[in-house]
PDB file of N, CA and C in Angstrom:
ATOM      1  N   UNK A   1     265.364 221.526 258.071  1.00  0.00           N
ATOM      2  CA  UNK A   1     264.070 220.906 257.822  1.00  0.00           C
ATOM      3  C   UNK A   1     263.074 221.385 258.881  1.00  0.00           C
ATOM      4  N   UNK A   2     261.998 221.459 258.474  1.00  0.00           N
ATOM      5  CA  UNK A   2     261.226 222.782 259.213  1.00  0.00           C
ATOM      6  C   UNK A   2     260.215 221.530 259.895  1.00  0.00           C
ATOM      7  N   UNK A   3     259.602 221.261 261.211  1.00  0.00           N
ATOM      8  CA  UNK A   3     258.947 220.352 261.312  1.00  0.00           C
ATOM      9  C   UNK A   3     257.090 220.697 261.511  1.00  0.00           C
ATOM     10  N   UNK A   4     256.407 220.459 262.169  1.00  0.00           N
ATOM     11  CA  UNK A   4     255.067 220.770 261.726  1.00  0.00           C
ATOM     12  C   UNK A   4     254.513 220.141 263.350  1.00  0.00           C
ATOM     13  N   UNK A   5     254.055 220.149 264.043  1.00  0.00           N
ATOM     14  CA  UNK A   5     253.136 220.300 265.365  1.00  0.00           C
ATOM     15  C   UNK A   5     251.502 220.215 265.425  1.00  0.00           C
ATOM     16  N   UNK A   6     250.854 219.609 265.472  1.00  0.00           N
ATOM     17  CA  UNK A   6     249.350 219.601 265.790  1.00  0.00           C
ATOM     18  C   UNK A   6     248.657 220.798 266.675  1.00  0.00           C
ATOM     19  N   UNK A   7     248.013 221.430 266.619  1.00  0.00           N
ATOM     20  CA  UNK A   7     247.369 222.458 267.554  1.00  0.00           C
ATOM     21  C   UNK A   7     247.287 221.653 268.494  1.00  0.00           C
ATOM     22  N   UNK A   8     247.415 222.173 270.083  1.00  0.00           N
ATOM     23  CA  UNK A   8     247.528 221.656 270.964  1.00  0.00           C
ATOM     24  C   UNK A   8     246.166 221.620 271.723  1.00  0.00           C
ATOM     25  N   UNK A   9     244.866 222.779 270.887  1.00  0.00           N
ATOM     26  CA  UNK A   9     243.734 222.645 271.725  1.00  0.00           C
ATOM     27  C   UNK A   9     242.812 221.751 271.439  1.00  0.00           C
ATOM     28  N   UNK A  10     242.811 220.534 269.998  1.00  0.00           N
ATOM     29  CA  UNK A  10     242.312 219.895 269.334  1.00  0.00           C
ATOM     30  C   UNK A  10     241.494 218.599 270.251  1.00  0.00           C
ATOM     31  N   UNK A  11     240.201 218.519 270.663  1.00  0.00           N
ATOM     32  CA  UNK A  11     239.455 217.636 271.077  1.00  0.00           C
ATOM     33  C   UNK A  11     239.852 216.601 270.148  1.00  0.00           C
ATOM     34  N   UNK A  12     240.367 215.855 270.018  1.00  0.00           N
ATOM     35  CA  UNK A  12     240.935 214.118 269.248  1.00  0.00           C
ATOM     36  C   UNK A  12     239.089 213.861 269.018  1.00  0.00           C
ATOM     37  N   UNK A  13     239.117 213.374 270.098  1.00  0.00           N
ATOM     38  CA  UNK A  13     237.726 212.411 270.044  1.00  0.00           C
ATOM     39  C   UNK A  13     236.319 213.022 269.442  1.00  0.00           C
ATOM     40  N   UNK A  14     236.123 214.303 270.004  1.00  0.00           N
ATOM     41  CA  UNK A  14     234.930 215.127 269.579  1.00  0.00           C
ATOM     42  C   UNK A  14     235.249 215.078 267.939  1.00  0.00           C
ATOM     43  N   UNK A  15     235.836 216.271 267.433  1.00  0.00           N
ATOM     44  CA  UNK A  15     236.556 216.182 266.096  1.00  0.00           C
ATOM     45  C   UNK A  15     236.265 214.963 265.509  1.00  0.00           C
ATOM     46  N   UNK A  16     236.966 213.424 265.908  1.00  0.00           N
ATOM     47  CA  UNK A  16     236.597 212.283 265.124  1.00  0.00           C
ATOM     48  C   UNK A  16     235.380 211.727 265.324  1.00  0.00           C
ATOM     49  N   UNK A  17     234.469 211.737 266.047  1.00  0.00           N
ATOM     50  CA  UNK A  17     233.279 211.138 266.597  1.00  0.00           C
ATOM     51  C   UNK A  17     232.718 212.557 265.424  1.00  0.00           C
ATOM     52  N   UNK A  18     232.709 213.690 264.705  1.00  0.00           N
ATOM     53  CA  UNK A  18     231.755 214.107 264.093  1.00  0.00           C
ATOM     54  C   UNK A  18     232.162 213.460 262.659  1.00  0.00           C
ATOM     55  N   UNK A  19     233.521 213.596 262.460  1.00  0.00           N
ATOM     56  CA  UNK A  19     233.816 212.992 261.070  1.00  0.00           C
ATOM     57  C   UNK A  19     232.587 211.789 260.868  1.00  0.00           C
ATOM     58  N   UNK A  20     233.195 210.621 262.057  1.00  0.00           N
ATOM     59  CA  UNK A  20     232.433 209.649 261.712  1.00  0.00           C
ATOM     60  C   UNK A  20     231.066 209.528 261.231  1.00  0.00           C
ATOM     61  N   UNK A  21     230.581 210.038 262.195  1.00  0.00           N
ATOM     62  CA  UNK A  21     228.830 210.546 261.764  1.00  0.00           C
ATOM     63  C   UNK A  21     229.023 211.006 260.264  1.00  0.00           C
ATOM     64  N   UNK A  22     229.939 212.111 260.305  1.00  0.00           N
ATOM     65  CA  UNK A  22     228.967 212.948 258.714  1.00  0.00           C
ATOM     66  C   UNK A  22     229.649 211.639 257.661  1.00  0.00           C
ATOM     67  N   UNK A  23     230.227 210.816 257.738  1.00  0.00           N
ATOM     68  CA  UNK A  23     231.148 209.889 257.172  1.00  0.00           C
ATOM     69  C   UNK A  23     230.017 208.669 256.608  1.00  0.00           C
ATOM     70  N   UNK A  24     228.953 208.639 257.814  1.00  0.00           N
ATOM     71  CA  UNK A  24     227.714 207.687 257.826  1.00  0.00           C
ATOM     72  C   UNK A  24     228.047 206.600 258.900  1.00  0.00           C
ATOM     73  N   UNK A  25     228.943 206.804 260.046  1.00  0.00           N
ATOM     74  CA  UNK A  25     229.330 205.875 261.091  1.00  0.00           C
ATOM     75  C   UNK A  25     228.264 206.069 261.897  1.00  0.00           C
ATOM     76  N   UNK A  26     228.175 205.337 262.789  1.00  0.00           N
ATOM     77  CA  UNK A  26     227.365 205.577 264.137  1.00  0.00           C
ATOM     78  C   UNK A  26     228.587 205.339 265.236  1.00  0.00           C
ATOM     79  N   UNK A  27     227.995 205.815 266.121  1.00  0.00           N
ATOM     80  CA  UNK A  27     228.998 206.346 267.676  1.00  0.00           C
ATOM     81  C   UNK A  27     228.373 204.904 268.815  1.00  0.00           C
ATOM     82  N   UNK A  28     229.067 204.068 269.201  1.00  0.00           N
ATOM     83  CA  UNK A  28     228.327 203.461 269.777  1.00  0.00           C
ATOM     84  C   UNK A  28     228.244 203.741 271.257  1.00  0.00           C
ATOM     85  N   UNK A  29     228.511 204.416 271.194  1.00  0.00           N
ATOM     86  CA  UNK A  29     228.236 205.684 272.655  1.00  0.00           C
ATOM     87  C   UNK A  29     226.728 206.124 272.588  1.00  0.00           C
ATOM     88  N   UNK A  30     226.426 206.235 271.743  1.00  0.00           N
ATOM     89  CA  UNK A  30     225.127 206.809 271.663  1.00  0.00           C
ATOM     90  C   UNK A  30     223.898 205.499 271.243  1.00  0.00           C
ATOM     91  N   UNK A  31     224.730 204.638 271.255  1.00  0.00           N
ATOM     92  CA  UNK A  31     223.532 203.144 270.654  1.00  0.00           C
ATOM     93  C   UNK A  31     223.471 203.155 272.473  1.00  0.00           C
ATOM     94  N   UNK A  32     224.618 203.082 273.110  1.00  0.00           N
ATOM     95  CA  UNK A  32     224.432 202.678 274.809  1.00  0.00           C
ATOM     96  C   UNK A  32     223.479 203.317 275.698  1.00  0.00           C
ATOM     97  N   UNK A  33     223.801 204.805 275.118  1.00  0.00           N
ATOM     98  CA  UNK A  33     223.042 205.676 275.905  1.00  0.00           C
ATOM     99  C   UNK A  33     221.242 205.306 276.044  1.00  0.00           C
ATOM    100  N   UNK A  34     221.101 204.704 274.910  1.00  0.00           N
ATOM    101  CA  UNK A  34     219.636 204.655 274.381  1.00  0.00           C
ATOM    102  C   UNK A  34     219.064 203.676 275.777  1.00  0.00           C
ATOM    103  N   UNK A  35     220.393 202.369 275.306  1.00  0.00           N
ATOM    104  CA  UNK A  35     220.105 201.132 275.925  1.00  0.00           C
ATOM    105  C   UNK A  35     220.233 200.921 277.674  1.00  0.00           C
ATOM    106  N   UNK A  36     221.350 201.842 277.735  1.00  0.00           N
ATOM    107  CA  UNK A  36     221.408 201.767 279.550  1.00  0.00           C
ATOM    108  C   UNK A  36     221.326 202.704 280.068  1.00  0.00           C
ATOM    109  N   UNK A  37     219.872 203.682 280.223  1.00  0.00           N
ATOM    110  CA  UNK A  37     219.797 204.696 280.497  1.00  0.00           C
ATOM    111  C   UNK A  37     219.425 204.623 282.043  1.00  0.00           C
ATOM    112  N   UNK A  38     220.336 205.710 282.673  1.00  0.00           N
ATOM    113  CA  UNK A  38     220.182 205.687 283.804  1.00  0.00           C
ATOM    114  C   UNK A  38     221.090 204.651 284.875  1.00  0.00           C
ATOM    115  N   UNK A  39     221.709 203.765 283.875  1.00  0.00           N
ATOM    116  CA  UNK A  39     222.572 202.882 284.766  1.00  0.00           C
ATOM    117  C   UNK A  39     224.254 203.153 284.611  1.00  0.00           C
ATOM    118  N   UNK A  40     224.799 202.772 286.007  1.00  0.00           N
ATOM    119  CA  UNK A  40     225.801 203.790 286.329  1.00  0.00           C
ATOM    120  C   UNK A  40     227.294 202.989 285.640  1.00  0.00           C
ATOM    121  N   UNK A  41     226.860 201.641 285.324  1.00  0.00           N
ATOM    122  CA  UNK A  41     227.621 200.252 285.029  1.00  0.00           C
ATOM    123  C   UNK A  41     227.096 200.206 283.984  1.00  0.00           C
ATOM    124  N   UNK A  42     228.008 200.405 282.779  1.00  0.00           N
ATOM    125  CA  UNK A  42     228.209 199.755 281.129  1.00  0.00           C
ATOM    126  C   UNK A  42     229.129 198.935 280.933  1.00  0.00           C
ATOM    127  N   UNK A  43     228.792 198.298 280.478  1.00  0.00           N
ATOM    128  CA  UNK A  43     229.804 197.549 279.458  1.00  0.00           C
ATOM    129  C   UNK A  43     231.448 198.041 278.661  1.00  0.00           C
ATOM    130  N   UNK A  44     232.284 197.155 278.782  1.00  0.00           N
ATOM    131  CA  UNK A  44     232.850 198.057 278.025  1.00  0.00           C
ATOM    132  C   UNK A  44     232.713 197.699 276.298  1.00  0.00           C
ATOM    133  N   UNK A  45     233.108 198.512 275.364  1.00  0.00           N
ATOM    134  CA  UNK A  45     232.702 198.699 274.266  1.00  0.00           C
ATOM    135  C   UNK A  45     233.798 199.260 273.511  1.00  0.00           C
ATOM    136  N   UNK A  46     233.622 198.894 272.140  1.00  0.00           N
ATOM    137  CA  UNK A  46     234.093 199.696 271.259  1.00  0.00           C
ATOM    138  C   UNK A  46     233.563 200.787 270.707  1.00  0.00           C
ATOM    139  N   UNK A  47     234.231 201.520 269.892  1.00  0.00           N
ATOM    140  CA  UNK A  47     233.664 203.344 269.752  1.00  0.00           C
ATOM    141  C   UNK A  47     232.556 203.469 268.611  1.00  0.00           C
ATOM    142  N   UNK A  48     232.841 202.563 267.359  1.00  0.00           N
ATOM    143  CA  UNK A  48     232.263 203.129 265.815  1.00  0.00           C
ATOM    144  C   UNK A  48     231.893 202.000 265.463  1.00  0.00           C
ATOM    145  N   UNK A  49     230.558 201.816 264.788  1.00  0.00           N
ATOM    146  CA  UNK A  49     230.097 201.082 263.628  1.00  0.00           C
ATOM    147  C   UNK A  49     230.395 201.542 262.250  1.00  0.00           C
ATOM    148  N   UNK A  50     230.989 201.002 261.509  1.00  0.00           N
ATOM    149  CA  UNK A  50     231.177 201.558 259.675  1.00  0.00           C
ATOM    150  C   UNK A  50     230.332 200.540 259.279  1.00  0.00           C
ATOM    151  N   UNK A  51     229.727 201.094 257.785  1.00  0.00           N
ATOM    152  CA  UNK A  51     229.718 200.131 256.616  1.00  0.00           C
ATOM    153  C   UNK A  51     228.385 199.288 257.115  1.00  0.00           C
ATOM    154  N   UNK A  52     227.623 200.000 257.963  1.00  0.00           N
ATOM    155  CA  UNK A  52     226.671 199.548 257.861  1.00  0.00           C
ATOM    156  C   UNK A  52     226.676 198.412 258.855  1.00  0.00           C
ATOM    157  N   UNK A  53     227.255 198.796 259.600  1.00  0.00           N
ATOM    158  CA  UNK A  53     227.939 197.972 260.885  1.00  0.00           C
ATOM    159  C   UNK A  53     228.788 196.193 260.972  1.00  0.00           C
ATOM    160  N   UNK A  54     229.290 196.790 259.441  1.00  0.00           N
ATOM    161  CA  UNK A  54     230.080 195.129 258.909  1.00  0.00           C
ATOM    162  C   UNK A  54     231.273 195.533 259.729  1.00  0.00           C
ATOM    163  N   UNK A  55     231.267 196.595 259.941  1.00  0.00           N
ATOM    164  CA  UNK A  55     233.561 196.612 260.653  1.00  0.00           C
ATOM    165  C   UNK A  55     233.001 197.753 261.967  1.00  0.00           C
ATOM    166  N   UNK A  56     233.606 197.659 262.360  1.00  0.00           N
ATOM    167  CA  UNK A  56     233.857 197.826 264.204  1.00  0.00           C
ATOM    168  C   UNK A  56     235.312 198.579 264.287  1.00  0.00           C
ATOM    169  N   UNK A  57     234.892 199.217 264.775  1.00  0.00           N
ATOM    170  CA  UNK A  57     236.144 200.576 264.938  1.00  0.00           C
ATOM    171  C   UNK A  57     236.407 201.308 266.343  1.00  0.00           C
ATOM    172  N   UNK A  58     237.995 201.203 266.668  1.00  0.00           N
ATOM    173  CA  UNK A  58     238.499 202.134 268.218  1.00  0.00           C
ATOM    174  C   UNK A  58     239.204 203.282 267.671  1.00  0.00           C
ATOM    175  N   UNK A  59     239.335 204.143 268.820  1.00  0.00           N
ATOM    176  CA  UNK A  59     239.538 205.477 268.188  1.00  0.00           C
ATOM    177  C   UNK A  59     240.845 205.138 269.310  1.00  0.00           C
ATOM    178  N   UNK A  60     242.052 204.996 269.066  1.00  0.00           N
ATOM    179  CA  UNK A  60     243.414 204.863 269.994  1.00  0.00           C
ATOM    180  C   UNK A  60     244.289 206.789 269.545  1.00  0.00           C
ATOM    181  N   UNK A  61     244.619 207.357 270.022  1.00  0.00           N
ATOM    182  CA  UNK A  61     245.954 208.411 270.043  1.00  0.00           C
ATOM    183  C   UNK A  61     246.802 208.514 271.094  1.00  0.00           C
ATOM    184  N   UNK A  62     247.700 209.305 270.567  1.00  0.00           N
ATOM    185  CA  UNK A  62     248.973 209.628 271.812  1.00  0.00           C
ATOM    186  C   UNK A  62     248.626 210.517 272.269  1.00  0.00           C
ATOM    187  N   UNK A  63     248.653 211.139 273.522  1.00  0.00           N
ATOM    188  CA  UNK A  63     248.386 212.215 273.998  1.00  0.00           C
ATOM    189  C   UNK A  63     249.943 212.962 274.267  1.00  0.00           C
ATOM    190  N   UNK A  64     250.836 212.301 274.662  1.00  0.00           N
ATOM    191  CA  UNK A  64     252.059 212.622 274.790  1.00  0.00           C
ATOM    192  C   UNK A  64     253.000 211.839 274.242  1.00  0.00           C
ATOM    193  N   UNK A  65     253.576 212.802 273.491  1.00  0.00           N
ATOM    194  CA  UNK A  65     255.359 211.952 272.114  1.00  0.00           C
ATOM    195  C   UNK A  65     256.241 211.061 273.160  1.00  0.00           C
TER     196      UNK A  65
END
């Protein structure tokens, strides 16, 4: 049985942070940026708005099996 491997140079986050967008998500990385510009202390936060910001979304992976 032959098994299958992920490319190992694959940005996780970049990669999913564009899906989301072209998907119609917003990044709430970028709602922060707007809001605490220049300050060195954020909040912590979750990653994605969907749906028109009814559901709230984290982006979790393994980095190592």
């Amino acid at each position: 049985m032959q098994t299958y491997e992920p490319p190992s140079d694959i940005d996780v986050e970049k990669f999913f942070n564009e899906f989301v967008e072209d998907f119609g998500g917003e990044l709430i990385s970028k709602i922060f940026n707007d809001i605490f510009v220049g300050e060195s202390k954020r909040p912590d936060n979750a990653d994605y708005f969907l749906f028109n910001r009814s559901v709230i979304a984290e982006l979790k992976y393994l980095e190592k099996n």
